[in-house]
N, C-alpha and C. Protein backbone atom coordinates (compact mmCIF):
# COMPACT_ATOMS: atom_id res chain seq x y z
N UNK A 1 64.76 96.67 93.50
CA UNK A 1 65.43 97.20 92.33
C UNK A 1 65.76 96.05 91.38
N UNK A 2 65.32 96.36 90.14
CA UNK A 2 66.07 95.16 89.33
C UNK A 2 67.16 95.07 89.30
N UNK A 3 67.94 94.05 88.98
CA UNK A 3 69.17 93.41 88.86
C UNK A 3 70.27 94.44 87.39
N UNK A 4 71.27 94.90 87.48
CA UNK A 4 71.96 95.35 86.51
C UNK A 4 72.44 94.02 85.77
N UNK A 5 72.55 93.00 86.17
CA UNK A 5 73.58 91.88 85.55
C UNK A 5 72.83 91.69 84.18
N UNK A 6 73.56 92.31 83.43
CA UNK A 6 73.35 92.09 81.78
C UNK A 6 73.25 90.96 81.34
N UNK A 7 73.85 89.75 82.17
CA UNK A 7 73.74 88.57 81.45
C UNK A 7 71.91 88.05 82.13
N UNK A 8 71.75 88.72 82.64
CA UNK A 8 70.00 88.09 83.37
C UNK A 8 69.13 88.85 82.26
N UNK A 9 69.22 89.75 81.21
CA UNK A 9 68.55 90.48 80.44
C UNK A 9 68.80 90.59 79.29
N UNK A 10 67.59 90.61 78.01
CA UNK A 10 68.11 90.76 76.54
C UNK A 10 69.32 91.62 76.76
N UNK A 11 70.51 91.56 76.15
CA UNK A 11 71.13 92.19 75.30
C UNK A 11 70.78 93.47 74.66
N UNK A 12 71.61 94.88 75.77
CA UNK A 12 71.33 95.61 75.02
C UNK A 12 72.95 96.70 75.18
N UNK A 13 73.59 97.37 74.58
CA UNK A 13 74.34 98.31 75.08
C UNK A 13 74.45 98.93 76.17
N UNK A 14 72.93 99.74 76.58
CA UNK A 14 72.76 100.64 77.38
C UNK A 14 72.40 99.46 78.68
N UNK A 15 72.32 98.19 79.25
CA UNK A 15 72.44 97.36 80.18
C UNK A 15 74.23 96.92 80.56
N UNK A 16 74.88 96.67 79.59
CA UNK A 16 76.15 96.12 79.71
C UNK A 16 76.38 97.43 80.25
N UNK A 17 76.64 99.06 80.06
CA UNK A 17 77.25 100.11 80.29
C UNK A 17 76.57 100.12 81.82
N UNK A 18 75.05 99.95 82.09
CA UNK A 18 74.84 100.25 83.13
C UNK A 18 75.55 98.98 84.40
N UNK A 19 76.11 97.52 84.02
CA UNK A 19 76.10 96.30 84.51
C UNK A 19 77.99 97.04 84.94
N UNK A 20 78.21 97.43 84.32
CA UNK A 20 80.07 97.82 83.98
C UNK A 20 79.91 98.91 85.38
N UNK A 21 79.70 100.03 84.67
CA UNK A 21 79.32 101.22 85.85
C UNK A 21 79.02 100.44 87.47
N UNK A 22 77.68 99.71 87.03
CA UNK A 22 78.00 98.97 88.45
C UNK A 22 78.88 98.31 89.53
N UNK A 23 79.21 97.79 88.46
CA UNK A 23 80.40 96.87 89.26
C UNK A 23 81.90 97.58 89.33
N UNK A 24 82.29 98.68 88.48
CA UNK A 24 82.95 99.34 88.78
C UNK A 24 83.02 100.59 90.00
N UNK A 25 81.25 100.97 90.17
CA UNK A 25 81.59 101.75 91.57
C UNK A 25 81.68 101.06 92.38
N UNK A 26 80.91 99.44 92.85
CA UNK A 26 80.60 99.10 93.90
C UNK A 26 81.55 98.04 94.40
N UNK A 27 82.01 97.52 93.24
CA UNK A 27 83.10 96.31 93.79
C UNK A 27 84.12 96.55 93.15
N UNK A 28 84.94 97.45 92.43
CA UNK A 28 86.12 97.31 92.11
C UNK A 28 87.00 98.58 93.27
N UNK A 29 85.99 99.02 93.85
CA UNK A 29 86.76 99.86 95.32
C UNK A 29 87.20 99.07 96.33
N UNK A 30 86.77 97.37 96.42
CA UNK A 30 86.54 96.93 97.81
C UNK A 30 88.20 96.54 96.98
N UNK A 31 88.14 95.59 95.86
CA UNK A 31 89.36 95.04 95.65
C UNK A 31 90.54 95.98 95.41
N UNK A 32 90.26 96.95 94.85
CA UNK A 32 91.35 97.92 94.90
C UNK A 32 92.01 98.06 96.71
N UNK A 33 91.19 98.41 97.39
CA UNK A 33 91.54 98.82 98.63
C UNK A 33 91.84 97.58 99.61
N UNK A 34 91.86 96.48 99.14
CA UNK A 34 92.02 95.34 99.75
C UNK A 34 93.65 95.18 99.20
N UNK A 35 94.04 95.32 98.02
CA UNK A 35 94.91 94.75 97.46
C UNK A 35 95.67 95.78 97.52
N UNK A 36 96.15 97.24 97.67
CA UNK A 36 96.50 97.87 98.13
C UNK A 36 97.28 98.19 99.10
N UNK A 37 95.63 98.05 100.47
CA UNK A 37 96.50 97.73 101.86
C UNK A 37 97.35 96.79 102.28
N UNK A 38 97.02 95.09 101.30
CA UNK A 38 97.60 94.53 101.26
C UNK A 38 99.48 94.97 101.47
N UNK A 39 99.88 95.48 100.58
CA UNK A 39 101.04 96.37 99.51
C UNK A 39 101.55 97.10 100.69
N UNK A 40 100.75 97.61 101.36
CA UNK A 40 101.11 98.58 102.83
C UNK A 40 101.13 97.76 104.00
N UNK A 41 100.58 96.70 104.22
CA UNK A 41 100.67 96.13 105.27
C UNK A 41 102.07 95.13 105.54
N UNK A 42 102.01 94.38 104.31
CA UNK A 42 103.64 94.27 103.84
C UNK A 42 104.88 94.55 104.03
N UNK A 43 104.83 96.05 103.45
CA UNK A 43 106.08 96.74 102.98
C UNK A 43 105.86 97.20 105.40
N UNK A 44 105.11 97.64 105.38
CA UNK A 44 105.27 97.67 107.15
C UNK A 44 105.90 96.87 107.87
N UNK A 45 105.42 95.93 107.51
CA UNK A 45 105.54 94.55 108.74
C UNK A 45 107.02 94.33 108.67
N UNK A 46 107.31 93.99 107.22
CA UNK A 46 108.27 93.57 106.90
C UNK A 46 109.85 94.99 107.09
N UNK A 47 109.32 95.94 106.55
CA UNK A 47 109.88 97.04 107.14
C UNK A 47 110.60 96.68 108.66
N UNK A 48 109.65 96.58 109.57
CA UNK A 48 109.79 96.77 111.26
C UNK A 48 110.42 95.03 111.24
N UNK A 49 109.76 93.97 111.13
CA UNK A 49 110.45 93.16 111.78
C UNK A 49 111.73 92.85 110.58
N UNK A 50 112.45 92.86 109.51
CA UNK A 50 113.53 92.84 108.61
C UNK A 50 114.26 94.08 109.06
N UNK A 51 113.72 95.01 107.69
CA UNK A 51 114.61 95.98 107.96
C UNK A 51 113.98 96.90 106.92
N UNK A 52 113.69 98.35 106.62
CA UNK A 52 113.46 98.68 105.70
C UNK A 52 114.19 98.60 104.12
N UNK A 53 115.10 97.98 104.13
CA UNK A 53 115.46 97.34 102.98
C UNK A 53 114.71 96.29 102.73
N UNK A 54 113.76 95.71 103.13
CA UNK A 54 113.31 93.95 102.96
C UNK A 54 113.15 93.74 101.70
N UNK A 55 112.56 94.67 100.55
CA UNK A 55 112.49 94.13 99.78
C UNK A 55 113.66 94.13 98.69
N UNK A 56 114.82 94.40 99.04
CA UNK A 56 116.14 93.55 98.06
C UNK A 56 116.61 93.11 98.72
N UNK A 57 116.25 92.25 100.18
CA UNK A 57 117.13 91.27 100.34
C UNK A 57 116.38 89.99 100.44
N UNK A 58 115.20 90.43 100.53
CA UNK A 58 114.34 89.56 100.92
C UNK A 58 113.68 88.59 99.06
N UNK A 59 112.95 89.50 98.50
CA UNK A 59 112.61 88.77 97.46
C UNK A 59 113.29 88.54 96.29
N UNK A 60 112.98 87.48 95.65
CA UNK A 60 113.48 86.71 94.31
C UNK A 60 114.41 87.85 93.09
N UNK A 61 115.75 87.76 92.84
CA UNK A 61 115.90 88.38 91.63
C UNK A 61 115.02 88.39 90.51
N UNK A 62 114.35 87.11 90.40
CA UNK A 62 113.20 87.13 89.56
C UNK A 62 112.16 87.51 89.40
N UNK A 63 111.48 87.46 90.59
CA UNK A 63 109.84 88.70 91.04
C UNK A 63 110.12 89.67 90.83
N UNK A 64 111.93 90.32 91.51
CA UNK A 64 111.91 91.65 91.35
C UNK A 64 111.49 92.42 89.72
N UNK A 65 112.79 91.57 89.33
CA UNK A 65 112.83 91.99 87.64
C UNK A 65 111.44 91.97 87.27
N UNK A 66 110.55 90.98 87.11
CA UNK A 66 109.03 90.83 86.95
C UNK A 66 108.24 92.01 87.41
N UNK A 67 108.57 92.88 88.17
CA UNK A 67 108.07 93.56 88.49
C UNK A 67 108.59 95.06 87.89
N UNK A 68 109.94 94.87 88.48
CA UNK A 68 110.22 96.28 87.37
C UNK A 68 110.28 96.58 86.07
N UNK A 69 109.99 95.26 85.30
CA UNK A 69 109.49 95.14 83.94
C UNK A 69 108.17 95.76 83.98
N UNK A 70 107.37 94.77 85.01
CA UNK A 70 105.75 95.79 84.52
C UNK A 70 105.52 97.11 84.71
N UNK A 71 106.59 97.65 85.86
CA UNK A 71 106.62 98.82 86.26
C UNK A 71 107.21 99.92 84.73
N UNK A 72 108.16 98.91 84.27
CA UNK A 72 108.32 99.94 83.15
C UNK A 72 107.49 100.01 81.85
N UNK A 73 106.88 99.41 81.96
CA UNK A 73 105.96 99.33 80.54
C UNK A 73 104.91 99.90 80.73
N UNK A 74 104.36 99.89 82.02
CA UNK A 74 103.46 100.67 81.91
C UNK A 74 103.82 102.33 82.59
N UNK A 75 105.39 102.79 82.68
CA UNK A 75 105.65 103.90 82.33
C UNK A 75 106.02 104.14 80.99
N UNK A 76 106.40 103.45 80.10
CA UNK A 76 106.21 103.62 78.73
C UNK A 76 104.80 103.13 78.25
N UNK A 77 104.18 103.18 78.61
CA UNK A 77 102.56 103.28 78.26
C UNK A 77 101.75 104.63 78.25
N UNK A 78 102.15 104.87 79.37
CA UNK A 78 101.60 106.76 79.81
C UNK A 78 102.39 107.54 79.25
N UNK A 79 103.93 107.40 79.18
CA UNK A 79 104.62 108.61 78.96
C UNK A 79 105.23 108.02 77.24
N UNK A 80 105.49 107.10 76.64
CA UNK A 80 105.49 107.24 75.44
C UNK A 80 107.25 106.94 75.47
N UNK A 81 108.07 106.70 76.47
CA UNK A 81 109.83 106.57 76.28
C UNK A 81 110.06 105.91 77.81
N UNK A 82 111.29 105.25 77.31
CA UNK A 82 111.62 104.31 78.48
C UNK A 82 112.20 104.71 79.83
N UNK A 83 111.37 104.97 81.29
CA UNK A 83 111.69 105.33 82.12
C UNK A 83 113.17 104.80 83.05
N UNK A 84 113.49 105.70 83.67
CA UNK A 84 114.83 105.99 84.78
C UNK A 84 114.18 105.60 85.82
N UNK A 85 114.25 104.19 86.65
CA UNK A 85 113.21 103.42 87.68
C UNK A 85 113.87 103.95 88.81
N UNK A 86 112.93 104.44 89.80
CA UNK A 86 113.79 104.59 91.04
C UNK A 86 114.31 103.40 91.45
N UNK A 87 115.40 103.48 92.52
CA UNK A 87 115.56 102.17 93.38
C UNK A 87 114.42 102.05 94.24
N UNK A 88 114.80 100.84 94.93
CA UNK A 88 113.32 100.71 96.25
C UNK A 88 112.73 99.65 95.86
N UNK A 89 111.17 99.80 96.68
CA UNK A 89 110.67 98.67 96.70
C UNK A 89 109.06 99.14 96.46
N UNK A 90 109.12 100.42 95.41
CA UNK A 90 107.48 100.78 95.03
C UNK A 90 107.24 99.68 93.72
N UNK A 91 107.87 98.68 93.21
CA UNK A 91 108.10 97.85 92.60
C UNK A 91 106.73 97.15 92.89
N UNK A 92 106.52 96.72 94.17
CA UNK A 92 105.47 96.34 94.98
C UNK A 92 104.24 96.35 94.06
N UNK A 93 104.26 97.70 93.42
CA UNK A 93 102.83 98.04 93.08
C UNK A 93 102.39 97.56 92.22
N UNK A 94 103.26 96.60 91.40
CA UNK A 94 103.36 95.61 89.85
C UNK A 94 103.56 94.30 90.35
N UNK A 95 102.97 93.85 91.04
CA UNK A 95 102.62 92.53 91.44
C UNK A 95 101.21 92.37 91.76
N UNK A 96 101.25 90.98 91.63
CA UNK A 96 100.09 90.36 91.51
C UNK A 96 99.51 89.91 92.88
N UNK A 97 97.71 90.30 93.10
CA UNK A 97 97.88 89.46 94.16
C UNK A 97 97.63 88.13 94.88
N UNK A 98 98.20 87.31 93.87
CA UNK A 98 98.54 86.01 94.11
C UNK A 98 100.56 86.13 94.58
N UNK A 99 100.86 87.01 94.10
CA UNK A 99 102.38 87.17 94.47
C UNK A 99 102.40 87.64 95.84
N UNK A 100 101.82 88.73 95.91
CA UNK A 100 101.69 89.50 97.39
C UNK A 100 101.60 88.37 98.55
N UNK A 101 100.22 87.35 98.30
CA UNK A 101 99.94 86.46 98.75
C UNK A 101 101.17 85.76 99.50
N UNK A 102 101.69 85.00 98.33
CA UNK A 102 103.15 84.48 98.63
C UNK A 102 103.76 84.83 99.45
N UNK A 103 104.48 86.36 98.95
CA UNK A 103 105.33 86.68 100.04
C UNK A 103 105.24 86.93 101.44
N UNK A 104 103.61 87.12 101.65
CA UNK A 104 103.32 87.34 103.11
C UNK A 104 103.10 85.84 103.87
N UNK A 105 102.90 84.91 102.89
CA UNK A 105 103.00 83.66 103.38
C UNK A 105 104.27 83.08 103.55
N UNK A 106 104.90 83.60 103.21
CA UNK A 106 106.47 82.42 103.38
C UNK A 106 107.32 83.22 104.01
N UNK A 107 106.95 84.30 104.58
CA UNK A 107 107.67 84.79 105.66
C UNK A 107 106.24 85.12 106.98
N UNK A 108 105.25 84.22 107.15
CA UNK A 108 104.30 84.33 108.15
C UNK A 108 104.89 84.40 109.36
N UNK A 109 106.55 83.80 109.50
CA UNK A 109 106.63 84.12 111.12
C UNK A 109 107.14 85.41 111.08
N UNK A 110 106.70 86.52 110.20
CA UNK A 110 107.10 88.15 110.77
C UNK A 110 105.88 88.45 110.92
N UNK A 111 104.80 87.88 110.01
CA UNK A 111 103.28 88.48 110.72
C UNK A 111 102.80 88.00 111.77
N UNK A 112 102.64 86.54 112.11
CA UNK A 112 102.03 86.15 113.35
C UNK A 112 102.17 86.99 114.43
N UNK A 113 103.27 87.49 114.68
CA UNK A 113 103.71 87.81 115.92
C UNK A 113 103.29 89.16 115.88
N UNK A 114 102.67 90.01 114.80
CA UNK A 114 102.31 91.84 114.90
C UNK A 114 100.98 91.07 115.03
N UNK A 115 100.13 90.02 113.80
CA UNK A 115 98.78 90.35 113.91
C UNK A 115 98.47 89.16 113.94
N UNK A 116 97.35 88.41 114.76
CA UNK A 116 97.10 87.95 115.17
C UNK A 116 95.66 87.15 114.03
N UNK A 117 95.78 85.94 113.72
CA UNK A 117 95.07 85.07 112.57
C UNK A 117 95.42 85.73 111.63
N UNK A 118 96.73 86.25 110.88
CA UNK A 118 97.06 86.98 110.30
C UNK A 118 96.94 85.16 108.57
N UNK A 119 97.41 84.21 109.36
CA UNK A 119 97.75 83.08 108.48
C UNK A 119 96.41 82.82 108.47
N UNK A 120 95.19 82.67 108.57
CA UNK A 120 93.48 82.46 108.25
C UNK A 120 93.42 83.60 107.28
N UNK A 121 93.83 84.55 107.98
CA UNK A 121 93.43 86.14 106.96
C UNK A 121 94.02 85.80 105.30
N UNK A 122 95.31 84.63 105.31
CA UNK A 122 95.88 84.42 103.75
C UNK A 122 95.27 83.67 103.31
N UNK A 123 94.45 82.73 103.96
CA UNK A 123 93.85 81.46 103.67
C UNK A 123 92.90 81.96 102.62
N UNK A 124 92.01 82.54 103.18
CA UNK A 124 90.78 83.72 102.61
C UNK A 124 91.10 84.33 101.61
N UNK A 125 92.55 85.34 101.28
CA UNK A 125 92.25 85.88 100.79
C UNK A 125 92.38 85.12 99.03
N UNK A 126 92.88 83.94 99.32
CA UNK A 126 93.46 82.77 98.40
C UNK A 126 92.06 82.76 97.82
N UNK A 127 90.64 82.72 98.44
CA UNK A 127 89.87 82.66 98.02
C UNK A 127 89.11 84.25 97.42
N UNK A 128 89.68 85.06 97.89
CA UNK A 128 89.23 86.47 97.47
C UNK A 128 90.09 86.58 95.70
N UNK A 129 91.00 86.07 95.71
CA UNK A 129 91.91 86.25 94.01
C UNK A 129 90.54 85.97 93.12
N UNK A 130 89.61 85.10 93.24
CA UNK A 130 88.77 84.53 92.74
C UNK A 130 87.73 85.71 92.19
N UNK A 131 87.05 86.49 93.42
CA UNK A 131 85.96 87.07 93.18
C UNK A 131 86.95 88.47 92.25
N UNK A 132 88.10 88.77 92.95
CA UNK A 132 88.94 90.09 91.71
C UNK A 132 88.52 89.75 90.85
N UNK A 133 89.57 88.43 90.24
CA UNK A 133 89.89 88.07 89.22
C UNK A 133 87.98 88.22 88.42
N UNK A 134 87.32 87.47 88.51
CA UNK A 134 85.59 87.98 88.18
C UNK A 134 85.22 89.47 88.20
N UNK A 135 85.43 90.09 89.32
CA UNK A 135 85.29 91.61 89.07
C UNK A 135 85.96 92.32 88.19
N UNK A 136 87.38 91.63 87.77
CA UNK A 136 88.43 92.41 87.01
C UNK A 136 88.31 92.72 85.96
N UNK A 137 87.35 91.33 85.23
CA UNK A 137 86.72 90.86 84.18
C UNK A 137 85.42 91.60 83.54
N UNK A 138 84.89 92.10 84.99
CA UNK A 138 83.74 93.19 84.29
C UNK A 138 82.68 92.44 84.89
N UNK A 139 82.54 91.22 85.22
CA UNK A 139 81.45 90.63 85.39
C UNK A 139 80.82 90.92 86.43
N UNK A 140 79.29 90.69 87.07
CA UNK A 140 78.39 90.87 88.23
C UNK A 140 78.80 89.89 89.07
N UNK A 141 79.30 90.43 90.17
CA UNK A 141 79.41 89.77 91.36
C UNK A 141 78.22 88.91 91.82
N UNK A 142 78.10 87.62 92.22
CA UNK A 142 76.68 87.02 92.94
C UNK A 142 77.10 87.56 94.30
N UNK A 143 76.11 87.74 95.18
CA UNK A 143 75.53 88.14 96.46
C UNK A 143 76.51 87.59 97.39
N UNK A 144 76.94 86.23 96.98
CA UNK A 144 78.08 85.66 98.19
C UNK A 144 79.55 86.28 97.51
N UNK A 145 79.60 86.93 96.55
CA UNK A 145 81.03 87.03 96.28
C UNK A 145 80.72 88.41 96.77
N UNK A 146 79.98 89.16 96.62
CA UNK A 146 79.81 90.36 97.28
C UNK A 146 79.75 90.89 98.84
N UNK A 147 79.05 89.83 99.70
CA UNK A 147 79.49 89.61 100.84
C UNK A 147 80.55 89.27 101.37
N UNK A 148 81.27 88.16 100.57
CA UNK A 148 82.69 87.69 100.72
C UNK A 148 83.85 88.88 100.40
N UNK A 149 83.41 89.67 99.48
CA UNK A 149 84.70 90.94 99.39
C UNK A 149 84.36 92.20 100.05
N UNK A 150 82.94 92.12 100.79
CA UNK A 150 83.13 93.17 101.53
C UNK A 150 83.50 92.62 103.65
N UNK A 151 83.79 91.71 103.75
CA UNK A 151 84.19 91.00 104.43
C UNK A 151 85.76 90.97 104.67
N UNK A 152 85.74 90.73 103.55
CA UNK A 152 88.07 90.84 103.25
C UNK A 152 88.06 92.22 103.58
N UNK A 153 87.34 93.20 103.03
CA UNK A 153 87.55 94.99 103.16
C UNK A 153 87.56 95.11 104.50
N UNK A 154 86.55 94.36 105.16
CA UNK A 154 86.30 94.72 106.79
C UNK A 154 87.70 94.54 107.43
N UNK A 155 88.40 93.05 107.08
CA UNK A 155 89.29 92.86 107.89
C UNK A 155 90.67 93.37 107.71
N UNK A 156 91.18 93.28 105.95
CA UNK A 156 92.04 94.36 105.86
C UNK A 156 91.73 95.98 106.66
N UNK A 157 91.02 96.53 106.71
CA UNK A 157 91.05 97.81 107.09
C UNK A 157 91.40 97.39 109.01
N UNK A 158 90.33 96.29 109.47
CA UNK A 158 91.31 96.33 110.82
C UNK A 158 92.89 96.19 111.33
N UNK A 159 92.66 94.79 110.08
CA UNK A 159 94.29 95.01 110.71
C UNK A 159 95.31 96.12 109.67
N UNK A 160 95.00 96.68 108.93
CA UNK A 160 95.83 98.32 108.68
C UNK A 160 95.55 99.30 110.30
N UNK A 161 93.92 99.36 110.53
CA UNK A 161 94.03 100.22 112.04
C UNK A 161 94.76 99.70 112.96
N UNK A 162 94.47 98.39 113.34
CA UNK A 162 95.53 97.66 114.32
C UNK A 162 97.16 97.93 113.97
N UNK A 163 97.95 98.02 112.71
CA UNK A 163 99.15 97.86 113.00
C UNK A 163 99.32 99.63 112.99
N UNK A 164 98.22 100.72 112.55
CA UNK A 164 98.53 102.06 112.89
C UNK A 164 98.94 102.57 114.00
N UNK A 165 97.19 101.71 114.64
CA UNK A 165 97.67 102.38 116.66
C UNK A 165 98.76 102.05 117.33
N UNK A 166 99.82 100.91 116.32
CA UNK A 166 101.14 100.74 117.18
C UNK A 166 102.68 101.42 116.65
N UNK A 167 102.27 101.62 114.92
CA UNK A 167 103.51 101.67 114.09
C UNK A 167 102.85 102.56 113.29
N UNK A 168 104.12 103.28 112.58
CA UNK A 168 103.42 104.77 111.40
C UNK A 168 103.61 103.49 110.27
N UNK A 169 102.40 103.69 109.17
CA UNK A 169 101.95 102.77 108.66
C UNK A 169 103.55 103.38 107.46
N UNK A 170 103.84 102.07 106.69
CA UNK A 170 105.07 102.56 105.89
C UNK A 170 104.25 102.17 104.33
N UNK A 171 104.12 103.42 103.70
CA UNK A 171 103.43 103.04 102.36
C UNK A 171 104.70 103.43 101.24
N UNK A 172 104.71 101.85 100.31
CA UNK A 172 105.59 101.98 99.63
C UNK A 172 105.55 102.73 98.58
C-alpha cells in the first residue's frame, strides 16, 4: 500500500485529509487509551494505598488550580457560561501527560509494591510524550514510533488487567 504521509507526496488537499484520517484512526486511539488508563490507574493505586481522597491531600494547590482552570474553560467552551465544578479529583482529566507522569513518579513507592517494573513502565512512557506530542500535531507516525505506541498500549492495558483481577478499577 502506498504511504498516506503527505509530506512523502506533492501537495494536495485530498492527501493531507487522507494523511489526518489516518493517523487519527490508527494512532490517536493508542494515545488516547494510554493516557487515559494512565488517569485510572492513578486515581486506583493511589485511591487503595492513600486514601480515596488522594487527590486533595496529596497534590500541589497549584496543579490543582491548573487543572480546574482547564477544566473550566473548556466547560465554558461547550456550554457558553461559567461552570459550578464538582469537588473531587475528575480534575485529573485536565492534566497533562507529562504531569500524570510526575505524580506517579514521586509517589513510586505506592506503585512498586501493586505493580511490578511499574518505575521502567515511567521511564518509557517519558519517551512515549514524544510520539503524542507528534501524533497530536497531526503528523505521520514513522514505523518505530508506531511500534513504540503500540507497545505502551500493550503494557498499559496489562497492568489496568493486572490491578482489575485484584481491585475494582476506580475511574475518576
Amino acid at each position: 500500500m502506498a504511504t498516506l504521509d503527505y509530506r512523502e507526496r506533492p501537495f494536495s488537499k485530498t492527501t493531507l485529509t487522507r494523511t489526518g484520517n489516518h493517523v487519527g484512526r490508527n494512532s490517536f486511539p493508542r494515545l488516547f487509551f494510554v493516557e487515559n488508563s494512565l488517569r485510572i490507574i492513578i486515581n486506583t493505586v493511589l485511591s487503595i494505598q492513600i486514601n480515596p481522597n488522594w487527590w486533595n491531600t496529596l497534590i500541589s494547590h497549584g496543579l490543582k488550580e491548573k487543572a480546574i482552570q482547564e477544566e473550566r474553560k473548556h466547560i465554558e467552551r461547550i456550554t457558553g457560561r461559567t461552570p459550578v465544578l464538582r469537588a473531587g479529583n475528575r480534575s485529573i482529566h485536565f492534566l497533562l501527560l507529562s504531569e500524570l507522569i510526575n505524580i506517579a513518579r514521586q509517589n513510586i513507592h505506592k506503585f512498586t509494591p501493586v505493580l511490578k517494573g511499574f518505575d521502567e513502565y515511567l521511564i518509557e512512557l517519558d519517551s512515549f510524550r514524544g510520539a503524542r506530542n507528534y501524533v497530536c500535531h497531526m503528523n505521520y507516525p514513522f514505523k518505530d514510533d508506531r511500534i513504540f505506541m503500540e507497545k505502551i498500549r500493550l503494557k498499559t492495558y496489562n497492568y489496568l488487567k493486572y490491578i482489575e483481577k485484584k481491585y475494582n478499577l476506580i475511574i475518576p
